[in-house]
N, C-alpha and C. Protein backbone atom coordinates (compact mmCIF):
# COMPACT_ATOMS: atom_id res chain seq x y z
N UNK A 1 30.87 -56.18 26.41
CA UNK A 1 31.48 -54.97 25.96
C UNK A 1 30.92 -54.54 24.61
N UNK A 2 30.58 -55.51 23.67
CA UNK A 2 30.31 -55.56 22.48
C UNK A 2 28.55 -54.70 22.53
N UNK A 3 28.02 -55.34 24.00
CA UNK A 3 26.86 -54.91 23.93
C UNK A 3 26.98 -53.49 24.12
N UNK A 4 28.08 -53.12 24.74
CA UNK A 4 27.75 -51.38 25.81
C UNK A 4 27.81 -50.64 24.60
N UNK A 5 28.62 -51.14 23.52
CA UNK A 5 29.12 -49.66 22.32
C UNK A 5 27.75 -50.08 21.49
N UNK A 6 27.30 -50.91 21.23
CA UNK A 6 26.03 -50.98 20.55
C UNK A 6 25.28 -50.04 21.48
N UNK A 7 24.93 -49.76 21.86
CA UNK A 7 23.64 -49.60 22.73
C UNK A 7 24.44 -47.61 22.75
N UNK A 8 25.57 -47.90 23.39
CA UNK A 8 26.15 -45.92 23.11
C UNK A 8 26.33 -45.60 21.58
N UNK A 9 26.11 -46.15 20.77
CA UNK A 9 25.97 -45.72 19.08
C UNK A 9 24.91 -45.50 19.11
N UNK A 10 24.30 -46.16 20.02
CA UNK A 10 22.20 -46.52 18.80
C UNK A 10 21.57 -45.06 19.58
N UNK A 11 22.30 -44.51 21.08
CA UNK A 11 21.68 -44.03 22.08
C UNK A 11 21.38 -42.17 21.10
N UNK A 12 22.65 -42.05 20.31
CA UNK A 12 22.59 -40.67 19.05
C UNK A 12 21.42 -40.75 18.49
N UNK A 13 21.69 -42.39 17.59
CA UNK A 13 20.87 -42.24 16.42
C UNK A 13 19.17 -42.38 17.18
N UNK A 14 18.52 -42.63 18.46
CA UNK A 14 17.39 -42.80 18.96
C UNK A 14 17.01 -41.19 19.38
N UNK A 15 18.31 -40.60 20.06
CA UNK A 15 17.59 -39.17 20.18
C UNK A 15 17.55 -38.28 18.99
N UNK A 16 18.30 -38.81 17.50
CA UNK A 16 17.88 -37.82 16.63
C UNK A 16 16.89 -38.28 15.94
N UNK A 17 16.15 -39.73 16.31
CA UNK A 17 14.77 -39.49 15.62
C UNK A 17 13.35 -39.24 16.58
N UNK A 18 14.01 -39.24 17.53
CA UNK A 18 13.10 -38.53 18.52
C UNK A 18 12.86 -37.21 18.81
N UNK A 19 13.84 -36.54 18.10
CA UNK A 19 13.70 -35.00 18.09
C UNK A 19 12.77 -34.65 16.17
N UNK A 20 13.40 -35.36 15.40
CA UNK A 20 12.38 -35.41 14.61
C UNK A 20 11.25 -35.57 14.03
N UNK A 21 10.73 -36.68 15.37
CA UNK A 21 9.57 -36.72 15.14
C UNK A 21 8.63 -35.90 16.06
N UNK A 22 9.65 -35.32 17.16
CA UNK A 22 8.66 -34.12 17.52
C UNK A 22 8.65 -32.62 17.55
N UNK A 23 9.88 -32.63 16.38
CA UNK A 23 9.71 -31.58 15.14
C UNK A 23 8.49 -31.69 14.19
N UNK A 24 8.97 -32.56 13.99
CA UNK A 24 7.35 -32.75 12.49
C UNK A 24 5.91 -32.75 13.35
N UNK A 25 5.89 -33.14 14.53
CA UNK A 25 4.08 -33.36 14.92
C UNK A 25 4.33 -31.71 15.72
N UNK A 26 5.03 -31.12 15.81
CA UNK A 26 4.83 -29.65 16.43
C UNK A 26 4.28 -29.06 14.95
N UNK A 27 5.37 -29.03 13.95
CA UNK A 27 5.16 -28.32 12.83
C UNK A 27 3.90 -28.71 12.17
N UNK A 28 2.84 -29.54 12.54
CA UNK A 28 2.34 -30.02 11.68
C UNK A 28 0.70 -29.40 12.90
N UNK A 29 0.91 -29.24 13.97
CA UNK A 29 -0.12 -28.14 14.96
C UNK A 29 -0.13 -27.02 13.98
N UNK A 30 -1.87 -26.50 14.47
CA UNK A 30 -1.62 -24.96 13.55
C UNK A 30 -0.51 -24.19 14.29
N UNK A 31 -0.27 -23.23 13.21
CA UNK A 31 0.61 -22.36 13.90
C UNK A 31 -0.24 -20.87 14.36
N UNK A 32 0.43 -20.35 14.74
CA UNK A 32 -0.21 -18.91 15.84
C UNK A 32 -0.30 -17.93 14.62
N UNK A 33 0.48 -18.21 13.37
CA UNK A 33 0.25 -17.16 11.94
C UNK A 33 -1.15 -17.56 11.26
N UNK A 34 -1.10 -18.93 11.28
CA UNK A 34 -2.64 -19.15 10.75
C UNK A 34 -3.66 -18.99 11.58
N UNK A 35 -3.52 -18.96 12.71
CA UNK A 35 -4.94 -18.29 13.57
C UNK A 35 -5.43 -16.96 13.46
N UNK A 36 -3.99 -16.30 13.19
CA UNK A 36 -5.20 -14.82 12.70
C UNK A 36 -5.29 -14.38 11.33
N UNK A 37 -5.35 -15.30 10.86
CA UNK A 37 -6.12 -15.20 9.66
C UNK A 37 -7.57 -14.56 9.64
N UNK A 38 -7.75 -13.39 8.81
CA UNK A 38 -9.42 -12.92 9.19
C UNK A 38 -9.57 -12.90 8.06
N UNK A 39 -10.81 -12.73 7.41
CA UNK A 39 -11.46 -12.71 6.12
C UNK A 39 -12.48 -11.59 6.02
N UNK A 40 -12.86 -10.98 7.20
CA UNK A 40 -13.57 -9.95 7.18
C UNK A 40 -12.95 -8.79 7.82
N UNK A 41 -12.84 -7.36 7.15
CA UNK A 41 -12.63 -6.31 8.10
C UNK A 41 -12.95 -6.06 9.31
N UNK A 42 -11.49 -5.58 10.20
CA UNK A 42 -12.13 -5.21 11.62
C UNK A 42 -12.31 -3.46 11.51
N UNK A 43 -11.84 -3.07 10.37
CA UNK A 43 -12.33 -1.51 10.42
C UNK A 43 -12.66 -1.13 9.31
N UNK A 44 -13.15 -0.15 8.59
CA UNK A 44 -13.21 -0.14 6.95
C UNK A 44 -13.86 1.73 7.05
N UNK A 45 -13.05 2.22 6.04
CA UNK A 45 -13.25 3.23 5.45
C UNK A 45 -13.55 3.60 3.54
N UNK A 46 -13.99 4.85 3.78
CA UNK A 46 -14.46 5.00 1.96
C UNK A 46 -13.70 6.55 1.78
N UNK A 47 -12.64 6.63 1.22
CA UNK A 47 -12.55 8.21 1.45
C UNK A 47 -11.75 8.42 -0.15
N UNK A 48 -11.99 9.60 -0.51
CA UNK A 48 -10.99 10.39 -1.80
C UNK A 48 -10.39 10.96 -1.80
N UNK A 49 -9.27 11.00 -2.77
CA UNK A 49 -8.42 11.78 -2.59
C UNK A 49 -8.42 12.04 -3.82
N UNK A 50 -7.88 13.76 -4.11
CA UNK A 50 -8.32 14.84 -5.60
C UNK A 50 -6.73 15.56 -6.29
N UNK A 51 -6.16 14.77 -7.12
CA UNK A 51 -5.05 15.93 -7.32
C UNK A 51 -5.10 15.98 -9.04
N UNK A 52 -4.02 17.23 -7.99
CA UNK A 52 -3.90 18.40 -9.43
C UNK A 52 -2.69 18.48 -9.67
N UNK A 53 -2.28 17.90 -11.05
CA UNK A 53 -0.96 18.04 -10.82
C UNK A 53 -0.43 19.55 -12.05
N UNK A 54 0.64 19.92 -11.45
CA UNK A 54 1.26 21.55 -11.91
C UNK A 54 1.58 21.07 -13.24
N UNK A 55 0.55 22.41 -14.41
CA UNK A 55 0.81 22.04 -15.74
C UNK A 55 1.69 23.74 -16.29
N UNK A 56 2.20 24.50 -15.28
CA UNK A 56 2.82 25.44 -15.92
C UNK A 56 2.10 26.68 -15.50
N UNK A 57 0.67 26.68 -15.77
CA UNK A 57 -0.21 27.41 -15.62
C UNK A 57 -1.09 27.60 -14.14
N UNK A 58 -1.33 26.30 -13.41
CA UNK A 58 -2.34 26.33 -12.78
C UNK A 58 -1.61 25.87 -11.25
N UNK A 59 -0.70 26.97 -10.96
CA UNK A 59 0.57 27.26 -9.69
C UNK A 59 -0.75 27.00 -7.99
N UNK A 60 -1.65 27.78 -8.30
CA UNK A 60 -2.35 28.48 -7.32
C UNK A 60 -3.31 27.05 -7.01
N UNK A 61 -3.62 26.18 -7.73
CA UNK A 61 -4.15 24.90 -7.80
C UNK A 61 -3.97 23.59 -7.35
N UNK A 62 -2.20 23.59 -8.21
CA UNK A 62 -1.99 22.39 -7.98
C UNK A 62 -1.57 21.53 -6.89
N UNK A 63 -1.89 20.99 -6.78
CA UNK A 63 -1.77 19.68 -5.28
C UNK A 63 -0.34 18.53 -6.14
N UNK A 64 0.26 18.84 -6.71
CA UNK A 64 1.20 17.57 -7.21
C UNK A 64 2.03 18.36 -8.22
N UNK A 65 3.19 17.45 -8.32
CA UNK A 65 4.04 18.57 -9.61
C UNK A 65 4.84 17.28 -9.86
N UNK A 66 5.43 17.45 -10.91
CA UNK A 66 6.22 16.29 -11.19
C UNK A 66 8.25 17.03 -10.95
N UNK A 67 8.32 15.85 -10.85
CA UNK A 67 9.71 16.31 -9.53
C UNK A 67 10.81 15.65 -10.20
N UNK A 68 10.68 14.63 -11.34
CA UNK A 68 11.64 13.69 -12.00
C UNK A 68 10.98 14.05 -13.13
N UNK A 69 12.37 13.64 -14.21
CA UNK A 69 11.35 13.03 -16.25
C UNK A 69 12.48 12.83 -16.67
N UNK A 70 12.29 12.13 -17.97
CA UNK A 70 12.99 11.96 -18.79
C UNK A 70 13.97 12.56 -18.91
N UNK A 71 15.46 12.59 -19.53
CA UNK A 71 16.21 13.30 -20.15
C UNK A 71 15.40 14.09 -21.21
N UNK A 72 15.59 15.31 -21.80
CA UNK A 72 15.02 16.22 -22.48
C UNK A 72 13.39 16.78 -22.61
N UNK A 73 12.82 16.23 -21.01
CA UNK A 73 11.00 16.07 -20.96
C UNK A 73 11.56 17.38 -20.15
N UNK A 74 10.62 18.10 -20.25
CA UNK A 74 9.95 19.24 -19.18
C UNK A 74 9.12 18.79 -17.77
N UNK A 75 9.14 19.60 -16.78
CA UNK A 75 8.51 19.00 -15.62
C UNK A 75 6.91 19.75 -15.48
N UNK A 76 6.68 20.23 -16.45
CA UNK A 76 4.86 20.89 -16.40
C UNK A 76 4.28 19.91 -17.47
N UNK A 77 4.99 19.01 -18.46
CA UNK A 77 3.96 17.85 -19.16
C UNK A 77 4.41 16.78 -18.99
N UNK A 78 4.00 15.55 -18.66
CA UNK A 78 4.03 14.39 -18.13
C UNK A 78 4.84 14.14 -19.75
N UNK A 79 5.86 12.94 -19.86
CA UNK A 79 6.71 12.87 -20.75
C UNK A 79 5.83 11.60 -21.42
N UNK A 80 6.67 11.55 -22.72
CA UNK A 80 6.27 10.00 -23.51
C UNK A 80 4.86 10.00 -23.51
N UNK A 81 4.41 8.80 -24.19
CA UNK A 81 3.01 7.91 -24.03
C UNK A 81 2.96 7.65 -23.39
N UNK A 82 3.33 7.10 -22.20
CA UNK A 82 3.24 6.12 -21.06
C UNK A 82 3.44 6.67 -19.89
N UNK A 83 4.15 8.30 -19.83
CA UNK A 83 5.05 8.94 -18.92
C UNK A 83 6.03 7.97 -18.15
N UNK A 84 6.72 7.12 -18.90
CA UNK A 84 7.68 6.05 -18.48
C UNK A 84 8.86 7.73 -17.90
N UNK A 85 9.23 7.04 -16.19
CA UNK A 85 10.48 8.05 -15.88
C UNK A 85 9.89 9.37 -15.09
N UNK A 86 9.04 9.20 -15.49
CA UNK A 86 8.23 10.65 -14.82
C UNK A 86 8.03 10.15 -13.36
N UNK A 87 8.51 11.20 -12.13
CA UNK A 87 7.80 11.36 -10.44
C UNK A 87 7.38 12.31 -10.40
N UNK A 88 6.14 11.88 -9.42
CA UNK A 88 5.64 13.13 -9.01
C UNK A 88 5.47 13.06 -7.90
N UNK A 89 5.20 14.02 -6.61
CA UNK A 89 4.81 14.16 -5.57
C UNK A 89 4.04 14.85 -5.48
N UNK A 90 3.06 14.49 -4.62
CA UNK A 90 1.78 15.27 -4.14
C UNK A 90 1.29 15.44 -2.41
N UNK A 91 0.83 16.68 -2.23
CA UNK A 91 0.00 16.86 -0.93
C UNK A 91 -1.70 17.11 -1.43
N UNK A 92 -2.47 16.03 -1.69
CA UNK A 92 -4.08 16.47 -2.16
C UNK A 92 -4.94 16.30 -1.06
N UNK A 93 -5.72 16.86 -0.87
CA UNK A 93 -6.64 16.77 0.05
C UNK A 93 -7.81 15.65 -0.52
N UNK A 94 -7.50 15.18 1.14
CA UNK A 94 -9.22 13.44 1.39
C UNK A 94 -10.46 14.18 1.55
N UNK A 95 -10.94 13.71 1.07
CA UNK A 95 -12.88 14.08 1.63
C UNK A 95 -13.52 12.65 1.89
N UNK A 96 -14.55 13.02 2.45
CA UNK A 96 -15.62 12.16 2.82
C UNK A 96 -16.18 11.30 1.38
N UNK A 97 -16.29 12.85 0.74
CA UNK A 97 -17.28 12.49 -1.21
C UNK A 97 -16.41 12.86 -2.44
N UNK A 98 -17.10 12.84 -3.01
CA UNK A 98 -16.21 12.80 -4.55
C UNK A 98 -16.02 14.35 -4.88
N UNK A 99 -16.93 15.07 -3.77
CA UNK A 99 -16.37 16.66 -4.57
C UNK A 99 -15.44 17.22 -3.96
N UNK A 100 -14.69 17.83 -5.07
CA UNK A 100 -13.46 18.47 -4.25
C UNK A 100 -13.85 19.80 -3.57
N UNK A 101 -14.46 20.07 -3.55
CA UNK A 101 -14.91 21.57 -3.01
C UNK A 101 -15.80 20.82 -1.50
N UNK A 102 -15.70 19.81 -1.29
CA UNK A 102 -16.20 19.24 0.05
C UNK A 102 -14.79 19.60 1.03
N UNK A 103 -15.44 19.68 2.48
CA UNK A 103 -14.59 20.45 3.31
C UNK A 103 -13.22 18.45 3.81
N UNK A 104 -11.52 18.81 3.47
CA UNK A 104 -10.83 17.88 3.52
C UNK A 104 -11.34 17.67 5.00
N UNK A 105 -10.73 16.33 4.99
CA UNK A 105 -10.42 15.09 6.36
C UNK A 105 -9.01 15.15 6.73
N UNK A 106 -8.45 15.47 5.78
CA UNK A 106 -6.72 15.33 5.60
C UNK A 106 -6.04 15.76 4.64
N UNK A 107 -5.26 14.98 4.62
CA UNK A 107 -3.97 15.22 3.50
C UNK A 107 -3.77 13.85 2.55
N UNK A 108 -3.42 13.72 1.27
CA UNK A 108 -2.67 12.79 0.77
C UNK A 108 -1.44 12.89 0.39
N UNK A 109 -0.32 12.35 1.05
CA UNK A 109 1.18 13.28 0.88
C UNK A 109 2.19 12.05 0.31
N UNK A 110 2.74 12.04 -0.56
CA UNK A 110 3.76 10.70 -1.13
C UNK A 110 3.92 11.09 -2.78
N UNK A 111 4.18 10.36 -3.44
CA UNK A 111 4.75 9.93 -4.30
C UNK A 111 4.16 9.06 -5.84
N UNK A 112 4.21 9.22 -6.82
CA UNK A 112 3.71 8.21 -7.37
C UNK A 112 4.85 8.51 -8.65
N UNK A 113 5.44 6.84 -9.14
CA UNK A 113 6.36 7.15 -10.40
C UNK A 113 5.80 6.08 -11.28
N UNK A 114 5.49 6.51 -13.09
CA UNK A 114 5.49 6.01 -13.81
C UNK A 114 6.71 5.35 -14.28
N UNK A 115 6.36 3.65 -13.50
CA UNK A 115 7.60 2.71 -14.03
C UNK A 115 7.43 1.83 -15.26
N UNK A 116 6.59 1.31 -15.96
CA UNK A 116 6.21 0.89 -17.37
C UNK A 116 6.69 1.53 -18.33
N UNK A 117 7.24 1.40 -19.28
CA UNK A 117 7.56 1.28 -21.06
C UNK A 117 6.16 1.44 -22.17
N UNK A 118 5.85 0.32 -21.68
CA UNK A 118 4.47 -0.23 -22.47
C UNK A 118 2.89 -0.02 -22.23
N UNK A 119 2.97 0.60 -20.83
CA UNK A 119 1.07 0.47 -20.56
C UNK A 119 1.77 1.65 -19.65
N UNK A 120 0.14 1.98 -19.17
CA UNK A 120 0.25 3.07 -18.28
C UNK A 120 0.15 2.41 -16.54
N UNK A 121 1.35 2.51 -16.09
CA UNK A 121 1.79 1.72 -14.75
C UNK A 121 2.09 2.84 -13.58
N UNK A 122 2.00 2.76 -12.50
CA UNK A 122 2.41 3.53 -11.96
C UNK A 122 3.41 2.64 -10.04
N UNK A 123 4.14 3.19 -9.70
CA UNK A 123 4.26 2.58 -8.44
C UNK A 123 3.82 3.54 -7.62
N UNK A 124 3.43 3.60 -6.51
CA UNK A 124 2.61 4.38 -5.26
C UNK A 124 3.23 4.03 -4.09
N UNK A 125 3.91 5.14 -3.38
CA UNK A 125 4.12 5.46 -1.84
C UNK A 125 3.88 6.67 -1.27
N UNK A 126 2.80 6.30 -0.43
CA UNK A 126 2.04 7.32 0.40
C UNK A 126 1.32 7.45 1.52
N UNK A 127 0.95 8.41 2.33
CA UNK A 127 0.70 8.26 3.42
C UNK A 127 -0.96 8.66 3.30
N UNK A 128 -2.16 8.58 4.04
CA UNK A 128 -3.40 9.67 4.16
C UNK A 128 -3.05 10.37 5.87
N UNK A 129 -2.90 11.67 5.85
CA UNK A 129 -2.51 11.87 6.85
C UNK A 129 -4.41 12.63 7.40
N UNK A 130 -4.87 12.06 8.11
CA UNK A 130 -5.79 12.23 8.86
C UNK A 130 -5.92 13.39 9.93
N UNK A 131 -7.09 14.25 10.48
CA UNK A 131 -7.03 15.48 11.70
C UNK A 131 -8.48 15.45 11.63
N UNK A 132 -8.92 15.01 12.41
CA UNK A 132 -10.94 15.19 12.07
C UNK A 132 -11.07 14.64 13.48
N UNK A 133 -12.17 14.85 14.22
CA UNK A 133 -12.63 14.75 15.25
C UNK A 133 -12.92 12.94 15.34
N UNK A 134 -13.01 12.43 14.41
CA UNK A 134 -13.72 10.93 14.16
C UNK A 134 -11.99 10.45 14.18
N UNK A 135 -11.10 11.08 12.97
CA UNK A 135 -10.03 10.34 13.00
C UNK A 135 -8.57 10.85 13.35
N UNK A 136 -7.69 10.20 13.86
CA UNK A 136 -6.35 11.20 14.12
C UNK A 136 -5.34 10.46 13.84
N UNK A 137 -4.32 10.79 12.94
CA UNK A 137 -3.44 9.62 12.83
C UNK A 137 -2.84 9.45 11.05
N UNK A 138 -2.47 8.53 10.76
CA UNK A 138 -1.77 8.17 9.46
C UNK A 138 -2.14 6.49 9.21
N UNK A 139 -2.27 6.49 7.46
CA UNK A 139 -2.02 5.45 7.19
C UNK A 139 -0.93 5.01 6.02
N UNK A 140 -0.59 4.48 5.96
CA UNK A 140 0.65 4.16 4.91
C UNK A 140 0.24 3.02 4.18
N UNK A 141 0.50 3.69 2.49
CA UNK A 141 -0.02 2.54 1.64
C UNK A 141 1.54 2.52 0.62
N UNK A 142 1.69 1.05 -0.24
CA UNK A 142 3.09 1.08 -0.82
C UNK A 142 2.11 0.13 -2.07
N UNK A 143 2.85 0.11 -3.09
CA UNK A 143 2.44 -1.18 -3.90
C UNK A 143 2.38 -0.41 -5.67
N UNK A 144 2.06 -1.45 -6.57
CA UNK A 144 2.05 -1.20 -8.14
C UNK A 144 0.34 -0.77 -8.50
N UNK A 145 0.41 0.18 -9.10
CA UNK A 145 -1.00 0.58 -9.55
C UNK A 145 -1.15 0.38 -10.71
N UNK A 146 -1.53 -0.50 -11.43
CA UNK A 146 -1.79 -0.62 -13.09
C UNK A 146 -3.31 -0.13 -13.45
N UNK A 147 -2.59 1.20 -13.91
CA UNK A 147 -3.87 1.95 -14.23
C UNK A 147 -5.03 1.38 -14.87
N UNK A 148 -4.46 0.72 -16.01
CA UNK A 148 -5.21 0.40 -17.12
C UNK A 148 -6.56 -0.31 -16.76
N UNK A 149 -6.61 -1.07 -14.89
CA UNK A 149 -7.59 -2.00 -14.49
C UNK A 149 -8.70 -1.34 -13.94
N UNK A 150 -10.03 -1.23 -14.03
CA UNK A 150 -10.54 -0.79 -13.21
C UNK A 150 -10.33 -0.52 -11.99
N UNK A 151 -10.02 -1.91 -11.13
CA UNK A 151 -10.23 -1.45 -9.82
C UNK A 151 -8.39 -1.88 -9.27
N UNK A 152 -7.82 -1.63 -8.59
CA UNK A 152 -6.69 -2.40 -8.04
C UNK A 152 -6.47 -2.16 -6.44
N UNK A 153 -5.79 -3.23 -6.10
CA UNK A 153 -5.26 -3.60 -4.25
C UNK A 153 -3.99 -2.94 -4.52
N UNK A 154 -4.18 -2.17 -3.22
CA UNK A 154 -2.68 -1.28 -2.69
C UNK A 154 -2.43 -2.19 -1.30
N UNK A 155 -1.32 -2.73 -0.91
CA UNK A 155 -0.93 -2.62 0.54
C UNK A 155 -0.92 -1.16 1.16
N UNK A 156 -2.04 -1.80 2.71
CA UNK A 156 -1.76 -0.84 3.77
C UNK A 156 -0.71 -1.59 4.76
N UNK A 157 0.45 -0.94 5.09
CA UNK A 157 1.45 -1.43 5.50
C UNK A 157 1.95 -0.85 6.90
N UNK A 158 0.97 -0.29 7.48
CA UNK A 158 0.69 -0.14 8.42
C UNK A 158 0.28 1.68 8.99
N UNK A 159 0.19 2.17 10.18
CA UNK A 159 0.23 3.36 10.25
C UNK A 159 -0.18 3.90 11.81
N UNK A 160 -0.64 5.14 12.33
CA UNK A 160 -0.19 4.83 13.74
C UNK A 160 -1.73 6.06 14.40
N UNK A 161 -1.12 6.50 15.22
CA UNK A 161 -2.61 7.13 15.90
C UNK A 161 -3.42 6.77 15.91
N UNK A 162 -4.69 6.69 15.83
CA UNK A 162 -5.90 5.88 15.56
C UNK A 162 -6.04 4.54 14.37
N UNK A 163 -4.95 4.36 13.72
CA UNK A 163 -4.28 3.48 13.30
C UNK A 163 -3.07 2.69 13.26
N UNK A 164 -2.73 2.47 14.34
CA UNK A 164 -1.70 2.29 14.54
C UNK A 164 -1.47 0.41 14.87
N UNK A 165 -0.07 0.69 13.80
CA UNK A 165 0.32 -0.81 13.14
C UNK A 165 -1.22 -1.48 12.29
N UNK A 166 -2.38 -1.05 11.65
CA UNK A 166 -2.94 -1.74 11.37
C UNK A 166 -2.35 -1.92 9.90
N UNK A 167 -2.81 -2.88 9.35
CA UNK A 167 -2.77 -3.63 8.11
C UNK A 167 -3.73 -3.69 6.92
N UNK A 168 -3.35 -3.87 6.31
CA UNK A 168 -5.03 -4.30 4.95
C UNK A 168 -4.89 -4.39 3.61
N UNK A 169 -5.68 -3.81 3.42
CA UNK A 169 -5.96 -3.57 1.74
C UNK A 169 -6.70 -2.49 1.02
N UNK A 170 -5.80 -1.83 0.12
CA UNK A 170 -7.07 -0.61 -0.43
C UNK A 170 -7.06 -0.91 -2.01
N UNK A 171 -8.78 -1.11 -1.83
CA UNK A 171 -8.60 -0.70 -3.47
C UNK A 171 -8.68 0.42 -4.13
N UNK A 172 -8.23 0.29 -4.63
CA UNK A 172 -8.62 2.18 -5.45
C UNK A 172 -9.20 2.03 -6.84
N UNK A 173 -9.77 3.29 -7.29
CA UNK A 173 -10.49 3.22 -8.09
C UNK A 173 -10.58 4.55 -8.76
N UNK A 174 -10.31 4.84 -10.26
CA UNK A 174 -9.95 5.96 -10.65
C UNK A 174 -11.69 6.57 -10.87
N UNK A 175 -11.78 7.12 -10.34
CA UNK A 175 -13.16 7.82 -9.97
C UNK A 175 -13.42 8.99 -10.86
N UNK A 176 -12.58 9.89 -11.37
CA UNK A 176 -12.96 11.12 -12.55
C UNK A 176 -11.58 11.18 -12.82
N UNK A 177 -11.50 11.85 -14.02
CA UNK A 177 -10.23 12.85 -14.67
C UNK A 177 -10.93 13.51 -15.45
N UNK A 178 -9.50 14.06 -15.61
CA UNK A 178 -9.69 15.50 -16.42
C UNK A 178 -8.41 15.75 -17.07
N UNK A 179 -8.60 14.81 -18.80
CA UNK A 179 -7.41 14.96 -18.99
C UNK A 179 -6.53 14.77 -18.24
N UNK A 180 -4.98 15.18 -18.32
CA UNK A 180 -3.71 14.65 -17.46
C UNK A 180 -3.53 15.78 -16.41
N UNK A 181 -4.19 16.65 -15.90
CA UNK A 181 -4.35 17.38 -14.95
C UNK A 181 -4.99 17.27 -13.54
N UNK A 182 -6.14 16.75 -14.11
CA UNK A 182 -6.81 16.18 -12.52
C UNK A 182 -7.56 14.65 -12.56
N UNK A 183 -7.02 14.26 -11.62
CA UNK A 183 -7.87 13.03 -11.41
C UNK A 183 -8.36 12.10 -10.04
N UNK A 184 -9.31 11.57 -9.93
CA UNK A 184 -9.81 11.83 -8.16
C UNK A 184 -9.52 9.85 -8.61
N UNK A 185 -9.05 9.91 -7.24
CA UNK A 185 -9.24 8.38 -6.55
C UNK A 185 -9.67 8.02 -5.29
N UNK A 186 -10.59 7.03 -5.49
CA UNK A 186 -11.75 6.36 -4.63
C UNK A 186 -10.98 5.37 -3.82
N UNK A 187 -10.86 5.46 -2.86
CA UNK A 187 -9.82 4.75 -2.25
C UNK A 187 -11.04 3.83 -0.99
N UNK A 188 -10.83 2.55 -1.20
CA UNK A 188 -12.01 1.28 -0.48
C UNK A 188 -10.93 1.13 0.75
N UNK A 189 -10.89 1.45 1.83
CA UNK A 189 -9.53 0.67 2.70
C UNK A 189 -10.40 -0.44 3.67
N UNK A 190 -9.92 -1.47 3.85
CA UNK A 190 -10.08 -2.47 4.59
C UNK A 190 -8.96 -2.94 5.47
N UNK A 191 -9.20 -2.93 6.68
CA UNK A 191 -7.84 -3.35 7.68
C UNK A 191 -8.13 -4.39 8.40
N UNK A 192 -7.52 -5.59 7.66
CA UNK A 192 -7.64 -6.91 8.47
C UNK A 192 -6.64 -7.48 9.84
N UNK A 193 -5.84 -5.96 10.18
CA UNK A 193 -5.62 -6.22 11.45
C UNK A 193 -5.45 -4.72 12.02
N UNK A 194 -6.30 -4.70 13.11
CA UNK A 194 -6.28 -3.48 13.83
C UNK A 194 -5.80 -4.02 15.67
N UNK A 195 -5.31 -3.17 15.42
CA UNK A 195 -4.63 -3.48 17.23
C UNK A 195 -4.90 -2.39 18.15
């Protein structure tokens, strides 16, 4: 009798280390997240985008206006040193090249707000909305732009038509200004998952 309850105690403690140990040698197989891991683009684009943002004067121009500011800032001059508080929204037109007088690919339509105090920071949500014979469709980028760097990574967070659900990375790259009125960005996109 003494033997049967030994043996129905031990019978728990044998299947819970038998489930643990083939917990740990499963978990320890690659998993199906690390297999698609890629390191090289499966698609890659180079395109710009040109805005102008509304300084009071230049109505007929501008591609962007600022839409938020400060308590006591005006919405035709970017506020503070830093434009800490300031949104703006923009529709600018993509090109192929750096001139703006090149015929658009699209649209650039979203958002950008100066969230920093101290440096010139910006956060970015936006779409490139695409119509060209080569491309049709949207991409959606989200992420922190710290101006101050040459170059910086935006998440592409996905987007649909001829992009659709892909993923990546854009760098951007402040490519000209003009003063606080116009300034073009060089946008590198790389999509390390296209479906």
């Amino acid at each position: 009798m003494a033997r049967a309850r030994a043996s129905a105690t031990s019978l728990p403690h044998i299947f819970l280390l038998s489930l643990l140990l083939f917990s740990s040698s499963f978990s320890s197989a690659s998993s199906p997240w690390k297999s698609k891991k890629q390191h090289k683009p499966c698609k890659h684009l180079l395109l710009f985008f040109h805005d102008i943002i509304y300084n009071g004067k230049n109505a007929a121009n501008a591609t962007s206006a600022i839409v938020a500011a400060p308590q006591g800032a005006n919405l035709t001059i970017l506020a503070d040193k830093f434009h800490f508080g300031n949104i703006a929204v923009f529709d600018d037109p993509i090109t192929l090249d750096n001139n703006l007088h090149s015929p658009p690919i699209g649209r650039a339509q979203g958002m950008y707000m100066y969230d920093t105090k101290n440096t010139y920071t910006a956060w970015l949500g936006f779409s490139f909305v695409l119509n060209t014979t080569d491309y049709q469709g949207t991409i959606n980028f989200i992420g922190a732009d710290p101006l101050m760097n040459k170059t910086r990574d935006i998440s592409i967070v996905g987007g649909t038509g001829d992009f659709f659900m892909h993923r990546g990375v854009a760098t951007v790259m402040t490519d000209s200004f003009e003063g606080e009125v116009y300034f073009r960005l060089s946008v590198d996109i790389k999509f390390y998952e296209c479906w």
